[in-house]
N, C-alpha and C. Protein backbone atom coordinates (compact mmCIF):
# COMPACT_ATOMS: atom_id res chain seq x y z
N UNK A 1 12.98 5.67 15.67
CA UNK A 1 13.28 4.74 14.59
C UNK A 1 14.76 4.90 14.24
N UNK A 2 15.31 3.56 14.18
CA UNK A 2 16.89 3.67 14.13
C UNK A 2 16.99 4.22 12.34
N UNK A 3 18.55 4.59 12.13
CA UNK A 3 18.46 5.37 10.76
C UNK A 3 18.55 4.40 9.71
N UNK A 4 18.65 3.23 9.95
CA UNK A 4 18.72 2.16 9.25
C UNK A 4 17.32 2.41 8.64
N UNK A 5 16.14 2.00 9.12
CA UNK A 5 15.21 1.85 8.74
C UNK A 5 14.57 2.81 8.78
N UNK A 6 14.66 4.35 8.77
CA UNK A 6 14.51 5.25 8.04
C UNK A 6 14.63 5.25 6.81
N UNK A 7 15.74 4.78 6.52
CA UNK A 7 16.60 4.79 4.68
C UNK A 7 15.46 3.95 4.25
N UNK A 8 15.75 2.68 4.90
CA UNK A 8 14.90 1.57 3.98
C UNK A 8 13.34 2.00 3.99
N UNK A 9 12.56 2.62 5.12
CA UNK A 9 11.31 3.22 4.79
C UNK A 9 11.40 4.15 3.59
N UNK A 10 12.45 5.43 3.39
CA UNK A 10 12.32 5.99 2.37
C UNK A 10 12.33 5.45 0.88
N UNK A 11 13.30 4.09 0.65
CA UNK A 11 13.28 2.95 0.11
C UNK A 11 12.21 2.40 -0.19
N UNK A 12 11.32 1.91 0.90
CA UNK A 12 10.14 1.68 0.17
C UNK A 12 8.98 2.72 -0.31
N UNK A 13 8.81 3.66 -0.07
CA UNK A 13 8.05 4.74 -0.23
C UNK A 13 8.19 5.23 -1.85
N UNK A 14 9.62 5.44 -1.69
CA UNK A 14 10.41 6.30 -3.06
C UNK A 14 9.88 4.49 -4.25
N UNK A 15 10.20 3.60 -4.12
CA UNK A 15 9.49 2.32 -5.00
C UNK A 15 7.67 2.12 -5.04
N UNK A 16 7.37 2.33 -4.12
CA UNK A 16 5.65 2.55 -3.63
C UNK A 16 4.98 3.49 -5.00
N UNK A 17 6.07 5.02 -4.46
CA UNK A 17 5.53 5.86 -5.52
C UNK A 17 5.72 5.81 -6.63
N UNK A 18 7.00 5.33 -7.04
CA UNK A 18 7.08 4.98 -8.87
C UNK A 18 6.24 3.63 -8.73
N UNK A 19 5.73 3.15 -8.44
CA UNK A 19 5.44 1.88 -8.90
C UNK A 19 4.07 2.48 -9.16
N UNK A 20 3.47 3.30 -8.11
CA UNK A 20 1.90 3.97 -8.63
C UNK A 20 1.74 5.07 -10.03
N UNK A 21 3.59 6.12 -9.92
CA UNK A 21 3.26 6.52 -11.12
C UNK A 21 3.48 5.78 -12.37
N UNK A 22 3.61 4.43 -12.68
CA UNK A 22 3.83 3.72 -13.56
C UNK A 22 2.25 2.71 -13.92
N UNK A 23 1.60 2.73 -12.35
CA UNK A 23 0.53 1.70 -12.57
C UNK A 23 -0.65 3.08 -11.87
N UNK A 24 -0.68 3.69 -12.36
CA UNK A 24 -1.70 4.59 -11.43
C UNK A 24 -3.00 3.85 -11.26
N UNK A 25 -3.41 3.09 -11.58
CA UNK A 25 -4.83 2.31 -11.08
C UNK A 25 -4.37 1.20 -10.42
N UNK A 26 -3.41 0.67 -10.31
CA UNK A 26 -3.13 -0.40 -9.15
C UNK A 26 -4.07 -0.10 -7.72
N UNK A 27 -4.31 -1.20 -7.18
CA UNK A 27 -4.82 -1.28 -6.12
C UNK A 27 -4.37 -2.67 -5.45
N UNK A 28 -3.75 -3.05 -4.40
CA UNK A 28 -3.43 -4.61 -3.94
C UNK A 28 -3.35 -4.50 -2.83
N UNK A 29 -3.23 -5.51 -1.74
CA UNK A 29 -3.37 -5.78 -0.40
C UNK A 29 -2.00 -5.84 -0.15
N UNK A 30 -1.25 -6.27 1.29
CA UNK A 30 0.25 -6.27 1.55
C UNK A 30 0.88 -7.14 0.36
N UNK A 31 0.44 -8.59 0.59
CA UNK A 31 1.09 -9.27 -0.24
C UNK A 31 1.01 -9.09 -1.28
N UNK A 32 0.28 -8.59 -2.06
CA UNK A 32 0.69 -8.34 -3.73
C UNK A 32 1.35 -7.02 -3.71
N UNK A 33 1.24 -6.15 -3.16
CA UNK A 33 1.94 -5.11 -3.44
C UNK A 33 3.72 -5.77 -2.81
N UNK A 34 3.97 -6.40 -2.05
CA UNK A 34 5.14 -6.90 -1.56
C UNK A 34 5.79 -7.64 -3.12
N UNK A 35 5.20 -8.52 -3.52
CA UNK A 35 5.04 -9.55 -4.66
C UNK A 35 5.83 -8.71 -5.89
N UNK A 36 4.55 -7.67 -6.12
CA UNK A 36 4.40 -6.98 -7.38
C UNK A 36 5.07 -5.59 -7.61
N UNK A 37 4.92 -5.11 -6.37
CA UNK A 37 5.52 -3.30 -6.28
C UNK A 37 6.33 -2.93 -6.11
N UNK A 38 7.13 -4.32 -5.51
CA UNK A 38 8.76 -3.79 -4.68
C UNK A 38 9.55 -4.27 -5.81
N UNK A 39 10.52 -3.65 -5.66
CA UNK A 39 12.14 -4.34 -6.53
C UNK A 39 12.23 -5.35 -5.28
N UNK A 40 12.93 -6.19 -5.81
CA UNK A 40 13.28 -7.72 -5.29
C UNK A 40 14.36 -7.33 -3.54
N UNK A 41 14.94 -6.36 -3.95
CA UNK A 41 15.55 -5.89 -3.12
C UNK A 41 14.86 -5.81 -1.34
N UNK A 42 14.10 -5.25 -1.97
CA UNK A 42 12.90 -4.51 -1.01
C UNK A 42 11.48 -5.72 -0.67
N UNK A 43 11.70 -6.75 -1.22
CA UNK A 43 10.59 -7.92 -0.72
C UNK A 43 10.33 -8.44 0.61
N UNK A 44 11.65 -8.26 0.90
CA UNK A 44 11.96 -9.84 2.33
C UNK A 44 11.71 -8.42 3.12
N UNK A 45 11.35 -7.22 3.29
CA UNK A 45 10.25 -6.39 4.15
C UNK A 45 9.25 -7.52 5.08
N UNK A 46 9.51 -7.35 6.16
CA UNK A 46 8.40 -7.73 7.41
C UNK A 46 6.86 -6.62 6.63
N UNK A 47 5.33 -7.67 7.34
CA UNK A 47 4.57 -7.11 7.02
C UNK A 47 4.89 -5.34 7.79
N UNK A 48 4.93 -5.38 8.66
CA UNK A 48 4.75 -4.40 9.77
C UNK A 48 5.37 -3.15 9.23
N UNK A 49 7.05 -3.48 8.25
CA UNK A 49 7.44 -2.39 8.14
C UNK A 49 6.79 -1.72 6.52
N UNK A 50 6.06 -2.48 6.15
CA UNK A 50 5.86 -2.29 4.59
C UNK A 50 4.24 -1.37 5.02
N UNK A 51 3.77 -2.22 6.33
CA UNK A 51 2.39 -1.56 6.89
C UNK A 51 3.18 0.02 7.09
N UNK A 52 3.86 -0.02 8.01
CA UNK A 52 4.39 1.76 8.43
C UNK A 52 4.28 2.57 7.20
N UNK A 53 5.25 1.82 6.23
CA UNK A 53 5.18 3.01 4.75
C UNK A 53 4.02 3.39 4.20
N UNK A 54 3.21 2.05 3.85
CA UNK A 54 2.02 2.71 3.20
C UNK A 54 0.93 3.42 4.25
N UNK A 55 1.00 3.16 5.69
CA UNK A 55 0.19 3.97 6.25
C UNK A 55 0.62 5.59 6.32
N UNK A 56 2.23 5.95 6.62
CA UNK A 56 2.59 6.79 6.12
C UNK A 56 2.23 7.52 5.07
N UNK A 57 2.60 7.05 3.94
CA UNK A 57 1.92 7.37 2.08
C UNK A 57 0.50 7.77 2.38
N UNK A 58 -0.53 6.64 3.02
CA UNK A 58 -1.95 7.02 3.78
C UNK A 58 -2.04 8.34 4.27
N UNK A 59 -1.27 8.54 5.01
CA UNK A 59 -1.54 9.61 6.07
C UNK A 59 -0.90 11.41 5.25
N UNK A 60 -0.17 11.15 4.32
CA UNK A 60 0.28 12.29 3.82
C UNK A 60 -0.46 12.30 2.36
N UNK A 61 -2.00 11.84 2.35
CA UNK A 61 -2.50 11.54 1.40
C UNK A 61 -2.01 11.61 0.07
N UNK A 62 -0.88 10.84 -0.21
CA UNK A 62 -0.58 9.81 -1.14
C UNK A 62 -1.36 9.28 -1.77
N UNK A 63 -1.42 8.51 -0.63
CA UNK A 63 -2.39 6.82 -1.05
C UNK A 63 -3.64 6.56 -0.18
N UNK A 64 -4.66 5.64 -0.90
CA UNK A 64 -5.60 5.50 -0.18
C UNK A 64 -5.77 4.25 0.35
N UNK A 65 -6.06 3.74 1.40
CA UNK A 65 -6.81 2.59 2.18
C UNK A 65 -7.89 2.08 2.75
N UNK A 66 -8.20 0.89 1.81
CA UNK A 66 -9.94 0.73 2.29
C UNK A 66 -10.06 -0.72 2.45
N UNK A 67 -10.60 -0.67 3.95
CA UNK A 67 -10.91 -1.96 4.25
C UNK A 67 -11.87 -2.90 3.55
N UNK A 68 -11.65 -3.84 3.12
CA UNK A 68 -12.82 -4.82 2.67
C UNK A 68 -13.28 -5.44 3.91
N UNK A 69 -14.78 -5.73 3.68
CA UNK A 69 -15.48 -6.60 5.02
C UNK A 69 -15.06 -7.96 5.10
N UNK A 70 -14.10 -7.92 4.59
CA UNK A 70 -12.93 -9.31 5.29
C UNK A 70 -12.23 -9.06 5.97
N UNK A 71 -11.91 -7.94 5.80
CA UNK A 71 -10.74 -7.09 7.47
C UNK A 71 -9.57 -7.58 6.73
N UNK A 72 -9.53 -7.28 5.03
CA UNK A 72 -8.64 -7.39 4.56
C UNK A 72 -8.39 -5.64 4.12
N UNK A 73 -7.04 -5.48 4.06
CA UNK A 73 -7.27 -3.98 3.35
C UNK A 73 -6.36 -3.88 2.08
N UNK A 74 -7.12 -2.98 0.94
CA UNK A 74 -6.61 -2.80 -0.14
C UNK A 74 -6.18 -1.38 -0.36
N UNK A 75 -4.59 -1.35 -0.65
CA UNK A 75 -4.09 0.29 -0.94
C UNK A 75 -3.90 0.61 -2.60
N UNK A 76 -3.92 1.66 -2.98
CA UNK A 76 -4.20 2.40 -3.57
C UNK A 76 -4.06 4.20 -4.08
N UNK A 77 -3.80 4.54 -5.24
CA UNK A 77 -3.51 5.85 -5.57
C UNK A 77 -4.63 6.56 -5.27
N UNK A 78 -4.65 7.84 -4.57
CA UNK A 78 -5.66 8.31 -4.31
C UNK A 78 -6.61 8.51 -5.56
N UNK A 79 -6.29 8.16 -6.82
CA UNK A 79 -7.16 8.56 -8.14
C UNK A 79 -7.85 6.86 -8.90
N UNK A 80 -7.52 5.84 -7.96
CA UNK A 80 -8.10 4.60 -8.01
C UNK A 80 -9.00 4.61 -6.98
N UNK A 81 -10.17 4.21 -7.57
CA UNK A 81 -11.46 3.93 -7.07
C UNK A 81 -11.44 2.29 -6.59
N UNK A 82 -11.82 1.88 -5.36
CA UNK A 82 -11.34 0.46 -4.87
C UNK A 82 -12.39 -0.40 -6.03
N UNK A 83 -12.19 -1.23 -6.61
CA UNK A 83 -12.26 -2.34 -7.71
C UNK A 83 -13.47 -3.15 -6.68
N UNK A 84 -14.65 -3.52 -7.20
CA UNK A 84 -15.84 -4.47 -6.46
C UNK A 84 -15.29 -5.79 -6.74
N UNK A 85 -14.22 -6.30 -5.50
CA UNK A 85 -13.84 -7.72 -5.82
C UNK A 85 -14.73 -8.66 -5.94
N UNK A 86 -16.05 -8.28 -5.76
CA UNK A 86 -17.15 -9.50 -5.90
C UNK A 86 -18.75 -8.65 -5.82
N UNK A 87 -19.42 -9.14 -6.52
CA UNK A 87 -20.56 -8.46 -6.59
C UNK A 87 -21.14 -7.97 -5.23
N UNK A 88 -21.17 -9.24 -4.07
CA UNK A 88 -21.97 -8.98 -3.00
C UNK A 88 -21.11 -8.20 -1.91
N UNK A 89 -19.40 -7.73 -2.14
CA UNK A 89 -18.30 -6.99 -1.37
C UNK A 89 -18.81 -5.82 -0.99
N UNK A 90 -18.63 -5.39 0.31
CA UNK A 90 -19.33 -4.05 0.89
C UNK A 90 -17.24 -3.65 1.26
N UNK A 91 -17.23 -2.51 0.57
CA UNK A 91 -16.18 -1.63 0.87
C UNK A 91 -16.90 -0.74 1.62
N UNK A 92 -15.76 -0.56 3.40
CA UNK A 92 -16.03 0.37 4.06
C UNK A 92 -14.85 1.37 3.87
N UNK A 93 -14.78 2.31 4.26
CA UNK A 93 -13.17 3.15 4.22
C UNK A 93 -13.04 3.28 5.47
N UNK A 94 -11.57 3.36 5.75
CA UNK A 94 -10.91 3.58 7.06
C UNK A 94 -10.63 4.68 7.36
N UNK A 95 -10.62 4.91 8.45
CA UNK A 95 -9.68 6.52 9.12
C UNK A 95 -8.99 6.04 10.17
N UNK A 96 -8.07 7.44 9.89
CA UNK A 96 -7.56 7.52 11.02
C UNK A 96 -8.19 8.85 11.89
């Protein structure tokens, strides 16, 4: 990974995490967390590289990720419990 986008991964990570210690029950999918989590700066992020960070954050259990049976996925502070977007929603969790 060139060092460019090193910085800007740490960039989004270092905004990721204040934005959870400010909203610690947040939970949102790419686009709202893109929308809602980033400084404006940090929006025009490709899905892919905003995917790397939070799977990162994922993987150094940070944050948590759980697929909805839409094969949509919703991230999250590991101390947020994923939200029943609809009565009949079956949350599976992911691994790696």
């Amino acid at each position: 990974m060139p060092a460019g986008e090193r910085g800007r991964t740490r960039d989004l990570q270092r905004a990721l995490r204040g934005y959870l210690s400010r909203h610690p029950g947040a939970a949102d999918g790419i686009a709202g967390i893109r929308l809602w989590w980033l400084p404006a700066h940090l929006q025009g992020v490709g899905d892919r590289e905003l995917r790397g960070a939070l799977d990162d954050l994922v993987g150094r259990h940070e944050m948590q990720r759980t697929a909805l049976i839409d094969g949509s996925e919703l991230y999250a502070s590991l101390a947020t419990v994923a939200p029943v977007l609809h009565r009949h929603a079956q949350v599976r969790p992911t691994h790696h």
